[in-house]
C-alpha atoms as a PDB file:
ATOM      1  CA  UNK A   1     267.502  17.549 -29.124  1.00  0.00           C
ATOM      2  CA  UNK A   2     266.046  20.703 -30.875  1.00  0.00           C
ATOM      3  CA  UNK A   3     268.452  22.513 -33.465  1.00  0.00           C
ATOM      4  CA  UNK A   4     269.610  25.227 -30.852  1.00  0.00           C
ATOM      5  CA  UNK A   5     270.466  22.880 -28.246  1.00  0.00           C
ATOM      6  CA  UNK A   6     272.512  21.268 -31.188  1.00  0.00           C
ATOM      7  CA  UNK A   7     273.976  24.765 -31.997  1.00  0.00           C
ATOM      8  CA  UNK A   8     274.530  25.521 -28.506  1.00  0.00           C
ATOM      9  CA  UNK A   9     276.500  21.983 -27.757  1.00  0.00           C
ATOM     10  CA  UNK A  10     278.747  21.925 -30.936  1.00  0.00           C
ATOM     11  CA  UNK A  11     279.741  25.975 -30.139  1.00  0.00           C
ATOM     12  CA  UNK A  12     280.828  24.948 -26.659  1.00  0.00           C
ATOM     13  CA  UNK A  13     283.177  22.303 -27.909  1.00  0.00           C
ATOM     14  CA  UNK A  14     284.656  24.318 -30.316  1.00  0.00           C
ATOM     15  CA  UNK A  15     285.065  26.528 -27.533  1.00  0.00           C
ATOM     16  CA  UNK A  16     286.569  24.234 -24.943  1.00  0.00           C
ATOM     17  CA  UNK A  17     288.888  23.204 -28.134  1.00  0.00           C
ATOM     18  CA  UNK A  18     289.664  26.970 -28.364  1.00  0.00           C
ATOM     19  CA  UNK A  19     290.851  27.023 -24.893  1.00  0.00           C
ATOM     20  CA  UNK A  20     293.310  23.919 -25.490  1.00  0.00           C
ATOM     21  CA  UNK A  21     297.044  24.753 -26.098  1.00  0.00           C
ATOM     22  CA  UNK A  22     299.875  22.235 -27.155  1.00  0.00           C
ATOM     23  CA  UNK A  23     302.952  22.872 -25.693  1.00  0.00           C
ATOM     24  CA  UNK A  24     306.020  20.838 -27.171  1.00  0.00           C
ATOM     25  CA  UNK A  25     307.782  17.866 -24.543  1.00  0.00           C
ATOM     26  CA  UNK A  26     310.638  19.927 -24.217  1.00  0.00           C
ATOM     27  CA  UNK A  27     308.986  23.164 -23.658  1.00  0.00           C
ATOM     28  CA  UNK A  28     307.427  25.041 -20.435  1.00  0.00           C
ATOM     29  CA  UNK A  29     303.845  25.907 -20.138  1.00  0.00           C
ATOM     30  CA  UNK A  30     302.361  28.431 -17.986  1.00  0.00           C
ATOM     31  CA  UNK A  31     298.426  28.337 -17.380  1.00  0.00           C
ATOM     32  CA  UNK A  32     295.718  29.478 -15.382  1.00  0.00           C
ATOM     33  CA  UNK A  33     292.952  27.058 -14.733  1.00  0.00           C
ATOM     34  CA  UNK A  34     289.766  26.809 -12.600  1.00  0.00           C
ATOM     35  CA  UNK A  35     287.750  28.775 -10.291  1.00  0.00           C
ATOM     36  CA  UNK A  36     290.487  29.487  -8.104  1.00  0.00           C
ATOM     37  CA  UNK A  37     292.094  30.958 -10.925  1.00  0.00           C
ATOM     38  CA  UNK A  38     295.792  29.778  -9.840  1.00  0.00           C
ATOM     39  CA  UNK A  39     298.631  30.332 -11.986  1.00  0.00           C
ATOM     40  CA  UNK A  40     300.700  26.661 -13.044  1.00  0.00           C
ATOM     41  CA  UNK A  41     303.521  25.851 -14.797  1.00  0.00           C
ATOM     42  CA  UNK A  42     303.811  22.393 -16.612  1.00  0.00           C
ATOM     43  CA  UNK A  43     306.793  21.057 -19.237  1.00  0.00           C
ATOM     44  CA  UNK A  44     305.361  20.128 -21.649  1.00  0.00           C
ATOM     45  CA  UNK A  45     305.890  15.906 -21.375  1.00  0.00           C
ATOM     46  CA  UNK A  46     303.984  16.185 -18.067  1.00  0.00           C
ATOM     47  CA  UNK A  47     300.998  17.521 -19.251  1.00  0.00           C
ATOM     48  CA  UNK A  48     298.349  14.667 -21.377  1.00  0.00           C
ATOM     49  CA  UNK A  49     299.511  13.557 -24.797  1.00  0.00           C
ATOM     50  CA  UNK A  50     302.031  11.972 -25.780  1.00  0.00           C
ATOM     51  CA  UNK A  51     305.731  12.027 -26.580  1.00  0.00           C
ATOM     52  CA  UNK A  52     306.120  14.975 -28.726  1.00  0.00           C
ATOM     53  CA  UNK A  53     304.002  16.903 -25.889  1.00  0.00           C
ATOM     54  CA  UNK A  54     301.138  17.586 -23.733  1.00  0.00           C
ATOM     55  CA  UNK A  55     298.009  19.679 -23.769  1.00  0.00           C
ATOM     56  CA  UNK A  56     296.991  22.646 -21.400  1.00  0.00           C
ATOM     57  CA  UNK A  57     293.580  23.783 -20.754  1.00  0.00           C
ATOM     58  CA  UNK A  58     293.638  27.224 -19.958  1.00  0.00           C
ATOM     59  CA  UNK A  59     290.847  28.959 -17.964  1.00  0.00           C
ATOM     60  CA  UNK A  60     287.780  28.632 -20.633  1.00  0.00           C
ATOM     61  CA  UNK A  61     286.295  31.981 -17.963  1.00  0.00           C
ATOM     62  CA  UNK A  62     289.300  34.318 -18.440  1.00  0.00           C
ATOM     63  CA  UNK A  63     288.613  36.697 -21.512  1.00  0.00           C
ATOM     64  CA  UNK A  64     292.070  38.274 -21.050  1.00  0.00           C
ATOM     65  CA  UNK A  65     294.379  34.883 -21.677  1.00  0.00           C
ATOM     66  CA  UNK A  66     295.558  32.459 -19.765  1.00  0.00           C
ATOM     67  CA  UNK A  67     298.766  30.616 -21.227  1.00  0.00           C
ATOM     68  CA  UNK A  68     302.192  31.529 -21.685  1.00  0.00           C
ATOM     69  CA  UNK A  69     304.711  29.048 -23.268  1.00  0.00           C
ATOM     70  CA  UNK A  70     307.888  29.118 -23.010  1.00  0.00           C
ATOM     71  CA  UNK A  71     310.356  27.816 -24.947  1.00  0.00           C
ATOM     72  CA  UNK A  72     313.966  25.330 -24.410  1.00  0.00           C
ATOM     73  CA  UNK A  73     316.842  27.317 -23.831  1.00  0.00           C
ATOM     74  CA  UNK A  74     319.640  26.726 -26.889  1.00  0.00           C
ATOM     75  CA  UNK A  75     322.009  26.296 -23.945  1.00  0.00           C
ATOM     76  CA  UNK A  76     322.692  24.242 -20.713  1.00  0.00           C
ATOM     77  CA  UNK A  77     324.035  25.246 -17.337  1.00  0.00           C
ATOM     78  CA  UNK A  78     326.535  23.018 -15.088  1.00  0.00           C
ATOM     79  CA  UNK A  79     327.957  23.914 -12.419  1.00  0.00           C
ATOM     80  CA  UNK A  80     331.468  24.119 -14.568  1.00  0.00           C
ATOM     81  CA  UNK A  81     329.966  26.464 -16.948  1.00  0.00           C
ATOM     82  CA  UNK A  82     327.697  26.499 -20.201  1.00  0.00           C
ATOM     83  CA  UNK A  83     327.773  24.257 -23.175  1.00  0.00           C
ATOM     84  CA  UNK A  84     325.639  25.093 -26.575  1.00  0.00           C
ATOM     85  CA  UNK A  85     323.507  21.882 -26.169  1.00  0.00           C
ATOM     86  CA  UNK A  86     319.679  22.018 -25.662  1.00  0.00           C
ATOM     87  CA  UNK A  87     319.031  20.746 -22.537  1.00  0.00           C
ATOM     88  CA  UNK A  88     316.144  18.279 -23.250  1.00  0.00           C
ATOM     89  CA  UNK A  89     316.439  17.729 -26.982  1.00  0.00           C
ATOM     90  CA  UNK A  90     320.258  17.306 -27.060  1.00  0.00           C
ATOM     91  CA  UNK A  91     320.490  19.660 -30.455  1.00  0.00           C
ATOM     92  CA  UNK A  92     322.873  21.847 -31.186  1.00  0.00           C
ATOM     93  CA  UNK A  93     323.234  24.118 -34.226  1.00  0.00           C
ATOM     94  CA  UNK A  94     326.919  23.869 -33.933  1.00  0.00           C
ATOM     95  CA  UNK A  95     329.333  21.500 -32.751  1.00  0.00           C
ATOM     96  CA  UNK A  96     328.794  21.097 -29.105  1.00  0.00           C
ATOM     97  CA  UNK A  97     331.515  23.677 -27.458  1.00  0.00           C
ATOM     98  CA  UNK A  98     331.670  23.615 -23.829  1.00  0.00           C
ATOM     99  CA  UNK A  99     332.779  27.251 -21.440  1.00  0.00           C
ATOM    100  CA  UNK A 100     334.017  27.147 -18.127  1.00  0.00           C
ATOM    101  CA  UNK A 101     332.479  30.495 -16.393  1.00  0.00           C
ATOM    102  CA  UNK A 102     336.456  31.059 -15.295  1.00  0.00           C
ATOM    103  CA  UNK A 103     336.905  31.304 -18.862  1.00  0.00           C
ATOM    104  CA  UNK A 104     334.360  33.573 -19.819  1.00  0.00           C
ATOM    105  CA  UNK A 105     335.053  37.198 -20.151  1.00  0.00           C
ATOM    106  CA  UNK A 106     332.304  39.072 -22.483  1.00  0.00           C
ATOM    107  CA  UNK A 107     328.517  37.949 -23.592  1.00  0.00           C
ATOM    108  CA  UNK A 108     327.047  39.507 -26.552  1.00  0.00           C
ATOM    109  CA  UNK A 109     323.931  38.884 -28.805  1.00  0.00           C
ATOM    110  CA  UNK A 110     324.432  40.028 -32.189  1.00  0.00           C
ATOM    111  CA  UNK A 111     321.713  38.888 -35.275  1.00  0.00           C
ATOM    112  CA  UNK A 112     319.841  36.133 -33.506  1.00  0.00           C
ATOM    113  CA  UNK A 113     322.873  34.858 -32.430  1.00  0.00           C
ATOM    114  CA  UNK A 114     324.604  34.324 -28.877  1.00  0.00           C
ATOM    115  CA  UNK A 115     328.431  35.383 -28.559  1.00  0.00           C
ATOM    116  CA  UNK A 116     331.046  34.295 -25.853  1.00  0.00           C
ATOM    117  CA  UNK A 117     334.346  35.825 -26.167  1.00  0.00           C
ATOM    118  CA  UNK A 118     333.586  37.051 -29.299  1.00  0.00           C
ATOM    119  CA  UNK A 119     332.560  33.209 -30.820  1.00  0.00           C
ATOM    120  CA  UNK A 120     329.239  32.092 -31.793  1.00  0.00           C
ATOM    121  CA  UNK A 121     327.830  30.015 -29.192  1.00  0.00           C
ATOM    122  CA  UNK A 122     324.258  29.330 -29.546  1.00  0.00           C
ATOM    123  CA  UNK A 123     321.372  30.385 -32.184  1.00  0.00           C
ATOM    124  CA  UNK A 124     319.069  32.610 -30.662  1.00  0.00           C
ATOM    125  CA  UNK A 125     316.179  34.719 -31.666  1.00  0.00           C
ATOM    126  CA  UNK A 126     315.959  37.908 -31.234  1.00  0.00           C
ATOM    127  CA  UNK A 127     313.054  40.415 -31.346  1.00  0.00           C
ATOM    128  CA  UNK A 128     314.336  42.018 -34.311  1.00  0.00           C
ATOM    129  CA  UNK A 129     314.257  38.357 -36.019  1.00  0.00           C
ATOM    130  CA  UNK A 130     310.530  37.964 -35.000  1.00  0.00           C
ATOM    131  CA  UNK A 131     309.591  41.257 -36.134  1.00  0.00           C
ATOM    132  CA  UNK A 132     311.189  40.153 -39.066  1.00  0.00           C
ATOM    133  CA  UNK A 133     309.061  36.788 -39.496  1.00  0.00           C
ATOM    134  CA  UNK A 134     306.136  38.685 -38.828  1.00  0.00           C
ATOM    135  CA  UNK A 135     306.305  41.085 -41.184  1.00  0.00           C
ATOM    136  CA  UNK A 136     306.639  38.335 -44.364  1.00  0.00           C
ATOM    137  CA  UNK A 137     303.751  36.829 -42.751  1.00  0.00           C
ATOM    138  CA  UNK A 138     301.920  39.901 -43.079  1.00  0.00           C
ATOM    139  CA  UNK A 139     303.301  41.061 -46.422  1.00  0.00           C
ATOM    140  CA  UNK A 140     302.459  36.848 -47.649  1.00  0.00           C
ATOM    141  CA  UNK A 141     298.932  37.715 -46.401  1.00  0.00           C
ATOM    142  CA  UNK A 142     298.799  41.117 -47.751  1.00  0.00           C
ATOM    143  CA  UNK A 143     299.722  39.526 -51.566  1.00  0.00           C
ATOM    144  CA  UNK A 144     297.241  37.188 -51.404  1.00  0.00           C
ATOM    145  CA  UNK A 145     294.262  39.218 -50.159  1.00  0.00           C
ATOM    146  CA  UNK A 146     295.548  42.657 -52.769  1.00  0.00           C
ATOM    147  CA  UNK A 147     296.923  40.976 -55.786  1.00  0.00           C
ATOM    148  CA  UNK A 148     294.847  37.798 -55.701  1.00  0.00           C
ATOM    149  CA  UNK A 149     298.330  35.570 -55.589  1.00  0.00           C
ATOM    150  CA  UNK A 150     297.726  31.943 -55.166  1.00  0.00           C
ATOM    151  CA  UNK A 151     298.331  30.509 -51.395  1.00  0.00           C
ATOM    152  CA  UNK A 152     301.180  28.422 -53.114  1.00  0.00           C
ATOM    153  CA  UNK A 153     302.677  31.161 -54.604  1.00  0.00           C
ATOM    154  CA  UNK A 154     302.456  33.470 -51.501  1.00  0.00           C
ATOM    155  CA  UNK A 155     304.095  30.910 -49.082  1.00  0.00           C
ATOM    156  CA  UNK A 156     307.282  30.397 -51.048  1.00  0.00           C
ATOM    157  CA  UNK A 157     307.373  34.391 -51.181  1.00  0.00           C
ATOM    158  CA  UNK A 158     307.616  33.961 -47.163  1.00  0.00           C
ATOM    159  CA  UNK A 159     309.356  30.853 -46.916  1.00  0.00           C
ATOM    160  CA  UNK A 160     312.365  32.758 -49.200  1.00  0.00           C
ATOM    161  CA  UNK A 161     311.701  36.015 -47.334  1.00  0.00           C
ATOM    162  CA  UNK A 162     311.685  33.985 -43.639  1.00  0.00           C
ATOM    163  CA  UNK A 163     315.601  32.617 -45.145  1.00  0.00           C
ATOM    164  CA  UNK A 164     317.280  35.436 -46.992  1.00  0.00           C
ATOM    165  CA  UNK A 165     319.094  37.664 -44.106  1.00  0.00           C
ATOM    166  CA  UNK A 166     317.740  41.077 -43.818  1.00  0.00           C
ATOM    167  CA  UNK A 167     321.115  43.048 -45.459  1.00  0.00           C
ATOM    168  CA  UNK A 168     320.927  40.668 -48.290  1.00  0.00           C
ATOM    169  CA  UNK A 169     317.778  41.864 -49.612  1.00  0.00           C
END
């Protein structure tokens, strides 16, 4: 093989390796794949890998993405009512707490967190959270790059930043 064809093979596998996405077991992927260009949705322990998860490939053709995960939901529905375990994980940030729907009269989000009757019921995240995360990313990345800080030193700036709560600060 000549030194383009070389070039040209090792680009397109780091391509097709682009287009892979990981989606955790207990997570929900949604893809679009092949010429037909059909929308699927996969959890993530059906798709290839193993037990932690599976891998997607998304449409390698599609410049304007392809794949949408989804995440577990912090809570699980019966047909009694709601409890604050993960459904496919079995976690809970809390002790487990179960909620007839009978006995539920208001549902709130307040601070990343969900609220029946006033209680904490589940850990959520909320946009304001994210933007939150994002913007110590940015500000990690922004020391680094201005001030010349050491990666080290930067990611324990956002680690602390990611934990303190926003009116502590």
């Amino acid at each position: 093989m000549s030194e383009w064809t070389t070039l040209f093979v090792v680009a397109a596998a780091l391509y097709l390796v682009e287009c892979c996405v990981w989606a955790k077991s207990t997570g929900t992927v949604l893809y679009r794949f092949g010429w037909r260009r059909v929308w699927r949705v996969a959890r993530g322990a059906d798709l290839p890998g193993n037990f932690r998860g599976g891998l997607a490939l998304a449409d390698p053709f599609s410049w304007s993405g392809s794949v949408a995960i989804a995440g577990e939901w912090p809570i699980s529905i019966s047909p009694s009512g709601v409890t604050n375990v993960a459904p496919a994980s079995g976690q809970t940030g809390t002790p487990s707490w179960h909620v007839r729907f009978e006995d539920i009269r208001h549902v709130d989000t307040q601070a990343g967190e969900l609220r029946i009757n006033g209680q904490r019921f589940a850990r959520v995240s909320s946009p304001e959270t994210n933007l939150r995360r994002i913007a110590a990313i940015f500000e990690a990345r922004e020391q680094m790059l201005e001030f010349n800080v050491p990666v080290p030193l930067a990611l324990e700036s956002m680690m602390l930043a990611l934990k303190v709560p926003e009116g502590s600060r």
